[in-house]
C-alpha atoms as a PDB file:
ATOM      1  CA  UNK A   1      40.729 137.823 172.639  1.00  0.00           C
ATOM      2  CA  UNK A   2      44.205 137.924 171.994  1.00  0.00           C
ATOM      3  CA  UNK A   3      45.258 140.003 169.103  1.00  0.00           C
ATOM      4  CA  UNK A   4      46.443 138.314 166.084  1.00  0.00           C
ATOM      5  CA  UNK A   5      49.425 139.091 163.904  1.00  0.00           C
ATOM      6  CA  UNK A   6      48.560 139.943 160.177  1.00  0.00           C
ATOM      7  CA  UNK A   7      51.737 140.000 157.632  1.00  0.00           C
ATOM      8  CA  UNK A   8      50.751 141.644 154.070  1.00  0.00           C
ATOM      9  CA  UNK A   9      53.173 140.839 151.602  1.00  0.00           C
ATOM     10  CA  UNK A  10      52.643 143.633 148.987  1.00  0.00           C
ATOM     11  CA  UNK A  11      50.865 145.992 150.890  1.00  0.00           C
ATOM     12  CA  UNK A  12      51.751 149.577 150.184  1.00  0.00           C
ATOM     13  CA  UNK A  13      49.365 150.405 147.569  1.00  0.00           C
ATOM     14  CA  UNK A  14      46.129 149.249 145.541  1.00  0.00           C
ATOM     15  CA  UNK A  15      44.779 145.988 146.791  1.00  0.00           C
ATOM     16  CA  UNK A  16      47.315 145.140 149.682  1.00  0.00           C
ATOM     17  CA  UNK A  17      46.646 148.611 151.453  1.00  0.00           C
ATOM     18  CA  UNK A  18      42.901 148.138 151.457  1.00  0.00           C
ATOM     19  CA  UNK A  19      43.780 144.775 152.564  1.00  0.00           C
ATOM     20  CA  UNK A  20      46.116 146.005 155.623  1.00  0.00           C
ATOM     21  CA  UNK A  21      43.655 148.419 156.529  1.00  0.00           C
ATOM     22  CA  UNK A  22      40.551 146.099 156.385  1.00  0.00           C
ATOM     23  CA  UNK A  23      42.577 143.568 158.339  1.00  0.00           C
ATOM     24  CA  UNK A  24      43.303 146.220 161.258  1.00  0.00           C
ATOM     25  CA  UNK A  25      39.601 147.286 161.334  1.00  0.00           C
ATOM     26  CA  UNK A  26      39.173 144.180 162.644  1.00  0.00           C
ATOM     27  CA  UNK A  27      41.566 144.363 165.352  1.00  0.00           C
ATOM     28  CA  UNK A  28      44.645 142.831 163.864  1.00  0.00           C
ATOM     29  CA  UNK A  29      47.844 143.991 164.205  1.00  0.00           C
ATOM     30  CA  UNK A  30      49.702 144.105 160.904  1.00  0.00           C
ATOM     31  CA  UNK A  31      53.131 143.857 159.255  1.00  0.00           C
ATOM     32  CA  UNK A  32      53.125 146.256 156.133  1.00  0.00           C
ATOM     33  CA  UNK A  33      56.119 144.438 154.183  1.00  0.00           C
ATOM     34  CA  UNK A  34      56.776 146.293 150.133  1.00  0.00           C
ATOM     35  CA  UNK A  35      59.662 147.297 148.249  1.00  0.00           C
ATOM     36  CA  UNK A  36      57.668 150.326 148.344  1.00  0.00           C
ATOM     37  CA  UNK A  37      59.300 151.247 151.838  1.00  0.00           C
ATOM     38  CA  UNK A  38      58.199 154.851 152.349  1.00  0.00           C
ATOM     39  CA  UNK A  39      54.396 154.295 151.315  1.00  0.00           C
ATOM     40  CA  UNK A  40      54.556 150.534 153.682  1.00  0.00           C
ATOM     41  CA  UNK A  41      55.526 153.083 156.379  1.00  0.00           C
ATOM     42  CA  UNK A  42      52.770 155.550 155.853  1.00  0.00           C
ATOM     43  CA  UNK A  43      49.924 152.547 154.966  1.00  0.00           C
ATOM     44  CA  UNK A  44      51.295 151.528 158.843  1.00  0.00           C
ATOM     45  CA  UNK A  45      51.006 155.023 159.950  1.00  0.00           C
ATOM     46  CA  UNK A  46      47.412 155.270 158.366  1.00  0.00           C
ATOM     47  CA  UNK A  47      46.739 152.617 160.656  1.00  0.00           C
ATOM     48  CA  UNK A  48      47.821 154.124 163.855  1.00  0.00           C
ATOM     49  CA  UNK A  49      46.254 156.828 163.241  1.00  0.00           C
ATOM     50  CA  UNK A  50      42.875 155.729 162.186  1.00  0.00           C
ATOM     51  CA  UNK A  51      42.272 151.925 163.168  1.00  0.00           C
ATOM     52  CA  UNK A  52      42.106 152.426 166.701  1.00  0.00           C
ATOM     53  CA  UNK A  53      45.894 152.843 167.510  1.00  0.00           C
ATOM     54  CA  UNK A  54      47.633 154.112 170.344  1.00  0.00           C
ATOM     55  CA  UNK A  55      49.852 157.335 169.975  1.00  0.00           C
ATOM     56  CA  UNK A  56      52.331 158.235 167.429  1.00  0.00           C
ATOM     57  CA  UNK A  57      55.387 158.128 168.646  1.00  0.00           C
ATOM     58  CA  UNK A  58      58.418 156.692 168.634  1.00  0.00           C
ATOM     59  CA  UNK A  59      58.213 155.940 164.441  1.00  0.00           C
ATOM     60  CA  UNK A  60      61.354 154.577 162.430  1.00  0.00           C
ATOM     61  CA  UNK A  61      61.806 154.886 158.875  1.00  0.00           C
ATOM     62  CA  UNK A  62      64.468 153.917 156.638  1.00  0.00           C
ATOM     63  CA  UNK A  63      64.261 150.406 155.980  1.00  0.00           C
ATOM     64  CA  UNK A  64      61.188 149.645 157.926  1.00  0.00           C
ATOM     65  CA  UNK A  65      60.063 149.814 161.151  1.00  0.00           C
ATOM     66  CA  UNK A  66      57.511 150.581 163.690  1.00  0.00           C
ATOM     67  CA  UNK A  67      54.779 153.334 163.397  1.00  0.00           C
ATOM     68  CA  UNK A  68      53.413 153.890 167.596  1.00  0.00           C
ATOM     69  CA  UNK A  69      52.913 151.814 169.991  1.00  0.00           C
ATOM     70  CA  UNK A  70      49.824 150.845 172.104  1.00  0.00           C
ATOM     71  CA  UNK A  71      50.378 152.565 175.504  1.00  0.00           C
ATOM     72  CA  UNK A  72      53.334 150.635 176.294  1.00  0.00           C
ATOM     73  CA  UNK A  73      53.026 147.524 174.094  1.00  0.00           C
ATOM     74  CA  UNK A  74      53.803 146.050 171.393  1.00  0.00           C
ATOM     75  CA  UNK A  75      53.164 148.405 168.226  1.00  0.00           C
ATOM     76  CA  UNK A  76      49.793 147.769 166.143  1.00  0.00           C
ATOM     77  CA  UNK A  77      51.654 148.063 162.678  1.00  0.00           C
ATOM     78  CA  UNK A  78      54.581 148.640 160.873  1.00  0.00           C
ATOM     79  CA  UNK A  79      55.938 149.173 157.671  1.00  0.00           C
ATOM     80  CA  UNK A  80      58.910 146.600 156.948  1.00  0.00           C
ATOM     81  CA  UNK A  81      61.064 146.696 153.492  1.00  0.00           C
ATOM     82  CA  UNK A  82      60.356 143.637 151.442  1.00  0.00           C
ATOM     83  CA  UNK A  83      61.285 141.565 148.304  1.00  0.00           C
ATOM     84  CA  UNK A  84      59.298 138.835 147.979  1.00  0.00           C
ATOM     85  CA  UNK A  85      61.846 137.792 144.862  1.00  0.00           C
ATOM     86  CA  UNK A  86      64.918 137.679 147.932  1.00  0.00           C
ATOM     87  CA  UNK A  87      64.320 134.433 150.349  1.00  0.00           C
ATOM     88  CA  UNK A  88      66.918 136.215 152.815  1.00  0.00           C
ATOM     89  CA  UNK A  89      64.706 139.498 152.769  1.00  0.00           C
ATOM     90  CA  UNK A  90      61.560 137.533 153.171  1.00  0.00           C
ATOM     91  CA  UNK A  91      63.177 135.969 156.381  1.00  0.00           C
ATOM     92  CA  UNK A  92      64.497 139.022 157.830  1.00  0.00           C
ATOM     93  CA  UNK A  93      60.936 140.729 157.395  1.00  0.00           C
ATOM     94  CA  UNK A  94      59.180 137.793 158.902  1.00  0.00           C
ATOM     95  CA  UNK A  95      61.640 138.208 161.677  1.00  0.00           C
ATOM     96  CA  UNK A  96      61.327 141.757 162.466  1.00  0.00           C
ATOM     97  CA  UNK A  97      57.871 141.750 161.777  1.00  0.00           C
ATOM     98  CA  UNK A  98      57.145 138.962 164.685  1.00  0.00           C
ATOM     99  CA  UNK A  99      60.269 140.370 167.038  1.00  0.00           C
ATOM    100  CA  UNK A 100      58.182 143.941 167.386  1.00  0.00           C
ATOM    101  CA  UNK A 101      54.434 142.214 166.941  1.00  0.00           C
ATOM    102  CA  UNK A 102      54.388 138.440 168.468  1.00  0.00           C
ATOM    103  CA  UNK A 103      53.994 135.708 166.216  1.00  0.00           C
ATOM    104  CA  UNK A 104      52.442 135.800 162.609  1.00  0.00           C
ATOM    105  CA  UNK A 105      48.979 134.411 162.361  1.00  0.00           C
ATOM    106  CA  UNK A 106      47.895 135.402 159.232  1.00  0.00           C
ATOM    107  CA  UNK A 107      49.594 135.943 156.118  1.00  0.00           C
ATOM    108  CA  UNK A 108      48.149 137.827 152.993  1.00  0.00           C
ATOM    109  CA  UNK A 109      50.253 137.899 149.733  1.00  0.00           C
ATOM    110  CA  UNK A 110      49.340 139.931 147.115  1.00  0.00           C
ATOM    111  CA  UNK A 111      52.751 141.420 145.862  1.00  0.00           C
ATOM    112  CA  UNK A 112      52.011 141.525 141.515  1.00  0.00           C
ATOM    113  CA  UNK A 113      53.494 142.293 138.797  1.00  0.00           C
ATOM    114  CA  UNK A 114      52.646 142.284 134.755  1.00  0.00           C
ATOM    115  CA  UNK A 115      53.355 143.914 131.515  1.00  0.00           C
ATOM    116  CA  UNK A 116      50.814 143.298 128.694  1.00  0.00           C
ATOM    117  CA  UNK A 117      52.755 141.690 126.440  1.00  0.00           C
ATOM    118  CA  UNK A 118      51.717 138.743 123.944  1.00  0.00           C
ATOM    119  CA  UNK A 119      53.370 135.714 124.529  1.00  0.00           C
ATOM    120  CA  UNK A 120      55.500 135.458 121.089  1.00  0.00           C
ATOM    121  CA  UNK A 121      56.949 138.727 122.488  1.00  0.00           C
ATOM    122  CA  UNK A 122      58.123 137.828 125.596  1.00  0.00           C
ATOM    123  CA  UNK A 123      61.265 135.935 126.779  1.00  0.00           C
ATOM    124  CA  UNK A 124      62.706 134.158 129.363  1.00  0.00           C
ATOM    125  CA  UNK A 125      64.149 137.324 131.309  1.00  0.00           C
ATOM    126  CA  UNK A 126      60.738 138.334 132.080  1.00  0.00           C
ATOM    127  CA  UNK A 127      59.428 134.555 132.686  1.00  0.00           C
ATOM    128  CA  UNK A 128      61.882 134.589 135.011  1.00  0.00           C
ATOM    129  CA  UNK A 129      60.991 138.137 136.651  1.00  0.00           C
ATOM    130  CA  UNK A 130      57.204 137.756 136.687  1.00  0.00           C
ATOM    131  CA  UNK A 131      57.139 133.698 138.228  1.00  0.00           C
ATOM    132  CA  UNK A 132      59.364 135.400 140.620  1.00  0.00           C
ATOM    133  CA  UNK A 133      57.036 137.348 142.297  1.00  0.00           C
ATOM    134  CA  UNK A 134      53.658 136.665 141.127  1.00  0.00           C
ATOM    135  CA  UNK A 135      54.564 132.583 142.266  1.00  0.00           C
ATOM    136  CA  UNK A 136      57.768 132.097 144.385  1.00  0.00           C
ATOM    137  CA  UNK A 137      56.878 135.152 146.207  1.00  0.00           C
ATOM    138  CA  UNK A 138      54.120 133.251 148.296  1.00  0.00           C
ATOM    139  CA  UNK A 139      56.178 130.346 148.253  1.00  0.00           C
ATOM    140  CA  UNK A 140      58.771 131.888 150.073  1.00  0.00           C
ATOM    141  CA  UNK A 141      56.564 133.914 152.419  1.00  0.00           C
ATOM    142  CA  UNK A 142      54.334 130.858 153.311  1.00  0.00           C
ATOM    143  CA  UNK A 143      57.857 128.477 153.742  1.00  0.00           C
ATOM    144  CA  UNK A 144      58.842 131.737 156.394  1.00  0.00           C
ATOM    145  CA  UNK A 145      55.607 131.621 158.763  1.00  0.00           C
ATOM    146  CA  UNK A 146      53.960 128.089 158.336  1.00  0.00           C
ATOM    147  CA  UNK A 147      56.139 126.318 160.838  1.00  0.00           C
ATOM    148  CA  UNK A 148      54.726 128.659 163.068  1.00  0.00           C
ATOM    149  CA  UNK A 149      51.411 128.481 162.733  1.00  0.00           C
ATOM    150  CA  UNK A 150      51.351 124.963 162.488  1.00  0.00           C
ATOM    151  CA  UNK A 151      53.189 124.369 165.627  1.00  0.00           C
ATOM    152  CA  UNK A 152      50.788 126.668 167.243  1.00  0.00           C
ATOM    153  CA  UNK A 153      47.826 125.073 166.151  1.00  0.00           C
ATOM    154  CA  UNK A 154      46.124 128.401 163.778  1.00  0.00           C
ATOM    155  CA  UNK A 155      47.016 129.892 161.109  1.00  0.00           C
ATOM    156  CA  UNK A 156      44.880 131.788 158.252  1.00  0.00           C
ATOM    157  CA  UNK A 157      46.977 132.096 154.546  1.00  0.00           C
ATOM    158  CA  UNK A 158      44.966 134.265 152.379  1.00  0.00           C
ATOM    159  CA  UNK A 159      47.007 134.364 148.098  1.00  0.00           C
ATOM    160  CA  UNK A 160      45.045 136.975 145.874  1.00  0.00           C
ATOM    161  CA  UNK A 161      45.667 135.528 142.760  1.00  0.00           C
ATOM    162  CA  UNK A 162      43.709 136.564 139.583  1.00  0.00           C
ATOM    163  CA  UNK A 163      40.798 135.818 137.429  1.00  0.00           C
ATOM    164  CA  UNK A 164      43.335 135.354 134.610  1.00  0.00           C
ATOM    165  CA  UNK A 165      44.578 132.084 136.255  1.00  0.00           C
ATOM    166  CA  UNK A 166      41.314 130.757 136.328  1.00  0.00           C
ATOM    167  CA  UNK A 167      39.853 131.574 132.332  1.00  0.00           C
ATOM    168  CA  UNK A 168      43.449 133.424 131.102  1.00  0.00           C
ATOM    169  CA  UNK A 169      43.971 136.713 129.710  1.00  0.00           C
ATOM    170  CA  UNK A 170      44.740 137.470 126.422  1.00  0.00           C
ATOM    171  CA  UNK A 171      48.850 139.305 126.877  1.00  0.00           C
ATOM    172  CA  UNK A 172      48.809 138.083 130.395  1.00  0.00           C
ATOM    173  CA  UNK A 173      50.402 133.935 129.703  1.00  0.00           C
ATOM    174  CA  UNK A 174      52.917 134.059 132.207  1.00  0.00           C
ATOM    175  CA  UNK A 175      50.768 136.040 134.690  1.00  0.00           C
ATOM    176  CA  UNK A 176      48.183 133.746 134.037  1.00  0.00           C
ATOM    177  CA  UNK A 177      50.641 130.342 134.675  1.00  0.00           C
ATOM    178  CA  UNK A 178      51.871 132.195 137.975  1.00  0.00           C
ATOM    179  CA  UNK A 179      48.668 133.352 139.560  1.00  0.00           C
ATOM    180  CA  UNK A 180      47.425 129.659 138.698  1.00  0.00           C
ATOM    181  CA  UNK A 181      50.231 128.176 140.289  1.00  0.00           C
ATOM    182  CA  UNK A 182      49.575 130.239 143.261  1.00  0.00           C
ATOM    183  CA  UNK A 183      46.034 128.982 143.316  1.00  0.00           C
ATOM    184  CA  UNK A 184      47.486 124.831 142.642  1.00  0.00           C
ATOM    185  CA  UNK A 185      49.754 125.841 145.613  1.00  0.00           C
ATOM    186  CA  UNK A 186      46.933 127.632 147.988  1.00  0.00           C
ATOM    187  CA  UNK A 187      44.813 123.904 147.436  1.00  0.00           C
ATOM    188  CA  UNK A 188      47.761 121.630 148.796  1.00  0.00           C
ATOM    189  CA  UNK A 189      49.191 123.837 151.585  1.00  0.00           C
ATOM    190  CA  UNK A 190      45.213 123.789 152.191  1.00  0.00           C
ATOM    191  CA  UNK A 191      45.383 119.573 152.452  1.00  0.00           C
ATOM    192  CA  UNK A 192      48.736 119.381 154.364  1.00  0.00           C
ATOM    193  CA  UNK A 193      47.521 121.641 157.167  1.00  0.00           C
ATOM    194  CA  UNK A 194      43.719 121.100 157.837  1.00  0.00           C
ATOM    195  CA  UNK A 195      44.893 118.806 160.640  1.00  0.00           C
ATOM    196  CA  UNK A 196      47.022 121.788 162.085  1.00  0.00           C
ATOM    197  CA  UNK A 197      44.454 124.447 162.343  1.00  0.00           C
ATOM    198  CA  UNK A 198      45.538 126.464 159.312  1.00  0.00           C
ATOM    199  CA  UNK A 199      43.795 127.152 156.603  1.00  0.00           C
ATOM    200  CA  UNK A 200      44.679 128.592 152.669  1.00  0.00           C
ATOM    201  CA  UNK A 201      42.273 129.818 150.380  1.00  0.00           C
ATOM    202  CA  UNK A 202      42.694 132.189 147.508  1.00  0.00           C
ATOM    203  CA  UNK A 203      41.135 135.980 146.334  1.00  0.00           C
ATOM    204  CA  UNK A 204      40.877 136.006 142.458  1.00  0.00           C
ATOM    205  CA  UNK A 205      40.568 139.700 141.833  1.00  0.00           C
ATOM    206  CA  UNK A 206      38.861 140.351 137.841  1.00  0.00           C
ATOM    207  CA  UNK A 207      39.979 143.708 136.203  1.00  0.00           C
ATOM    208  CA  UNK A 208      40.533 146.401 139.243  1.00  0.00           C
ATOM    209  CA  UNK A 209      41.542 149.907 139.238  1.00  0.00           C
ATOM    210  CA  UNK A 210      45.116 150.359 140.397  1.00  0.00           C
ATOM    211  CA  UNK A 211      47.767 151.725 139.610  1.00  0.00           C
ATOM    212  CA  UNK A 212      49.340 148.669 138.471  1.00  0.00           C
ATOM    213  CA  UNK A 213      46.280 148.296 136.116  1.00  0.00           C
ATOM    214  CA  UNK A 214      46.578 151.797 134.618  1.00  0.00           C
ATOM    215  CA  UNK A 215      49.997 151.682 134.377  1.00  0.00           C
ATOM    216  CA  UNK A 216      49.770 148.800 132.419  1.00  0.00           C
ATOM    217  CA  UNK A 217      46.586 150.063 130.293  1.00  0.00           C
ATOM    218  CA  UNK A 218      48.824 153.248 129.667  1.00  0.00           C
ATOM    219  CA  UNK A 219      51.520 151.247 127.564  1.00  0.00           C
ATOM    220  CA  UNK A 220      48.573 149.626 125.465  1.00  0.00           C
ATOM    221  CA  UNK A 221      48.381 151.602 122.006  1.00  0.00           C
ATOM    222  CA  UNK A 222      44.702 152.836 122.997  1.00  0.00           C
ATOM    223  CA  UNK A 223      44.966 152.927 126.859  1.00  0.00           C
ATOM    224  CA  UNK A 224      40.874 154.021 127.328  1.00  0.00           C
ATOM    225  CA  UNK A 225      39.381 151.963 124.515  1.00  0.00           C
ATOM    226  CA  UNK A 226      41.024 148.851 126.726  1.00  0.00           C
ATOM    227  CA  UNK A 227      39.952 150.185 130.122  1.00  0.00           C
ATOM    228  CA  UNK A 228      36.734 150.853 128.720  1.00  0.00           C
ATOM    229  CA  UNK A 229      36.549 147.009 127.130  1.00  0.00           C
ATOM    230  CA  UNK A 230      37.351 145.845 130.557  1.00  0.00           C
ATOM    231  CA  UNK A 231      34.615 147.393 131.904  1.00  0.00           C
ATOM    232  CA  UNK A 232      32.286 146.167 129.224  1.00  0.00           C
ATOM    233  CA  UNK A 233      33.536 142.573 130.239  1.00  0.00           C
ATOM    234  CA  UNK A 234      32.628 142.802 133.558  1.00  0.00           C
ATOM    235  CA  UNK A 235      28.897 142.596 134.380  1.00  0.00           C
ATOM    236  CA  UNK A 236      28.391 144.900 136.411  1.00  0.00           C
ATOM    237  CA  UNK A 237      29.753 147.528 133.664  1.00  0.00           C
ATOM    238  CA  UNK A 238      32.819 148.543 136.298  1.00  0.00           C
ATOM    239  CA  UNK A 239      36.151 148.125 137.227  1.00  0.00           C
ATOM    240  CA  UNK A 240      36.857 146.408 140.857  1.00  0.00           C
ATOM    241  CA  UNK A 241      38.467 148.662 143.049  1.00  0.00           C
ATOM    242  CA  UNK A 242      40.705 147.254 146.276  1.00  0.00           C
ATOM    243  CA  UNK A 243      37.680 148.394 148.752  1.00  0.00           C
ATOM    244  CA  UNK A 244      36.085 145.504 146.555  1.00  0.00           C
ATOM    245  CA  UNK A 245      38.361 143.158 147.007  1.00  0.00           C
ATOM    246  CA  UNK A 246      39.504 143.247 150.650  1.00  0.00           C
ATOM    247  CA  UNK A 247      36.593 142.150 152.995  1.00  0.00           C
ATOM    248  CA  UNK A 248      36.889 138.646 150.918  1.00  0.00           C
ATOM    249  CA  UNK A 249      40.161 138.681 152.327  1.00  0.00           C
ATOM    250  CA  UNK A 250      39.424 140.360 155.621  1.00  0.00           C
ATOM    251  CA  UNK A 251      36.824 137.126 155.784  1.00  0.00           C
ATOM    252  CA  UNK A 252      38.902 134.548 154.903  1.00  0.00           C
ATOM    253  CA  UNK A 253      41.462 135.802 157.386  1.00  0.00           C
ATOM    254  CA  UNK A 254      39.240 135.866 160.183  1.00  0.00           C
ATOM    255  CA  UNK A 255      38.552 133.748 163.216  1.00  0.00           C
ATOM    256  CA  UNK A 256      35.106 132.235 161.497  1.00  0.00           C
ATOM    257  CA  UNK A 257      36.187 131.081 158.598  1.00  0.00           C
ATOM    258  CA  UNK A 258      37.716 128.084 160.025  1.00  0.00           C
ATOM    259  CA  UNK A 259      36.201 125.454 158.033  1.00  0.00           C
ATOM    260  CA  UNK A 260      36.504 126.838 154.939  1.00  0.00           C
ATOM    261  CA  UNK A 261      39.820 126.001 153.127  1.00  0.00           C
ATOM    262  CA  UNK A 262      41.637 125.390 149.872  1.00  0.00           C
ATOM    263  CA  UNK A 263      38.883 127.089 148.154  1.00  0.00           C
ATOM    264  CA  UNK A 264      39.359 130.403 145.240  1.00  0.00           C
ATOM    265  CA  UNK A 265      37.073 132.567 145.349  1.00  0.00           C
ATOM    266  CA  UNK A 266      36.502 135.298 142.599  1.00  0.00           C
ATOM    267  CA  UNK A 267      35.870 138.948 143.429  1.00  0.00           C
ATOM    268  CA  UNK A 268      35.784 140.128 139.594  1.00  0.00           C
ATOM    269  CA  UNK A 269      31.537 141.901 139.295  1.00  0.00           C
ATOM    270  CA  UNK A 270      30.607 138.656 137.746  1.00  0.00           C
ATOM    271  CA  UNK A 271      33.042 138.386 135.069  1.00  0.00           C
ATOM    272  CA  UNK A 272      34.213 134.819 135.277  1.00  0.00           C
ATOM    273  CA  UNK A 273      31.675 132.088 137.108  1.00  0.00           C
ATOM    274  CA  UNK A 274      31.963 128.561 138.397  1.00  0.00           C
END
């Protein structure tokens, strides 16, 4: 079988490295785009050296590029520079990313960002900064590659949203209007491209231990009495953690899960249910 492209938008750290790394397991070969350059580089590295790459050589740096190649061709993954906020650095990304791999067959976004912050606190500055890339980020990476896959008749768009945009989450309101506009988005790309051979679903991660997650915990007044209420919430008494969260998305990127589209799906121990 021909090997298919994977492109992780956000996928340096936390969730979108397990997701990278699940996705090369099963014998993708992936685009590691982040503003996060250095650790996209070394997630791309990880994968040469332990997801059944070729040798190490010939590795770039800098802002982004290839980590080995397979005995002559094309290299298995890379680590590109990307901000998802920046249409023009979403399309050079895409670009590189497909010059050096071959044409991008499935695309995961999961670049995030929040601040716990109650509503009445906020303003539009950081409206403006977290719709950016919690919503137009997948707009803009989905606009880049589904020509593409539509043209070639397969395609697999996987958004990991959040639980919040399916219940809400108390300090979370924008977070929670973005990642549910990602999820309103995911279910009509789903419609316009059934016909085409592409489908769009959507990970809803609950409460999951990154370092986004503790970093935001950390600026709460009582950092462990809210990571330990998150636990509580969930029930199975734990936090997620992205080796929870990635085989949903390793699933819904794969070659069956064809008929399965424009569907969210929650990966959260239980915490919120349809």
């Amino acid at each position: 079988m021909e090997t298919r492209v994977a492109f992780v938008a956000g996928g340096a750290r936390g969730i979108g490295r397990a997701i990278a790394l699940a996705l090369a397991r099963d014998g993708r070969a992936v685009a590691v785009g982040d503003l996060l350059v250095e650790q996209a580089v070394e997630v791309a590295g990880e994968i040469q050296a332990g997801a059944g790459g070729g040798s190490a050589g010939g590795s770039r740096d800098g802002d982004g590029g290839s980590l080995g190649e397979n005995a002559g061709s094309a290299p298995r993954a890379m680590g590109l520079a990307l901000d998802v906020t920046d249409s023009s650095s979403v399309s050079a990304a895409v670009a590189r990313a497909q010059d050096e791999l071959g044409p991008i067959d499935v695309l995961v976004n999961c670049a995030g960002w929040d601040e716990l912050r109650p509503f009445v606190d906020t303003g539009e500055e950081f409206w403006r900064r977290a719709i950016a890339i919690n919503l137009e980020g997948a707009l803009r990476t989905t606009h880049a590659v589904l020509g593409g896959m539509s043209e070639r008749g397969w395609g697999r768009i996987v958004n990991v949203a959040s639980d919040a945009a399916r219940v809400g989450s108390s300090g979370e309101a924008v977070y929670a209007a973005a990642k549910a506009g990602v999820v309103a988005f995911t279910k009509t790309i789903a419609r316009e491209s059934a016909r085409r051979g592409v489908t769009a679903n959507v990970v809803c991660p609950g409460p999951t231990d990154t370092a986004l997650l503790r970093g935001m915990a950390a600026s709460a007044p009582d950092a462990q009495r809210l990571v330990g209420a998150l636990e509580r919430a969930v029930p199975m008494r734990r936090l997620g953690t992205p080796e929870d969260i990635a085989p949903a998305v390793a699933f819904l990127a794969g070659e069956d899960a064809g008929y399965i589209t424009g569907q969210t799906l929650s990966v959260s121990g239980g915490l919120t249910m349809a």
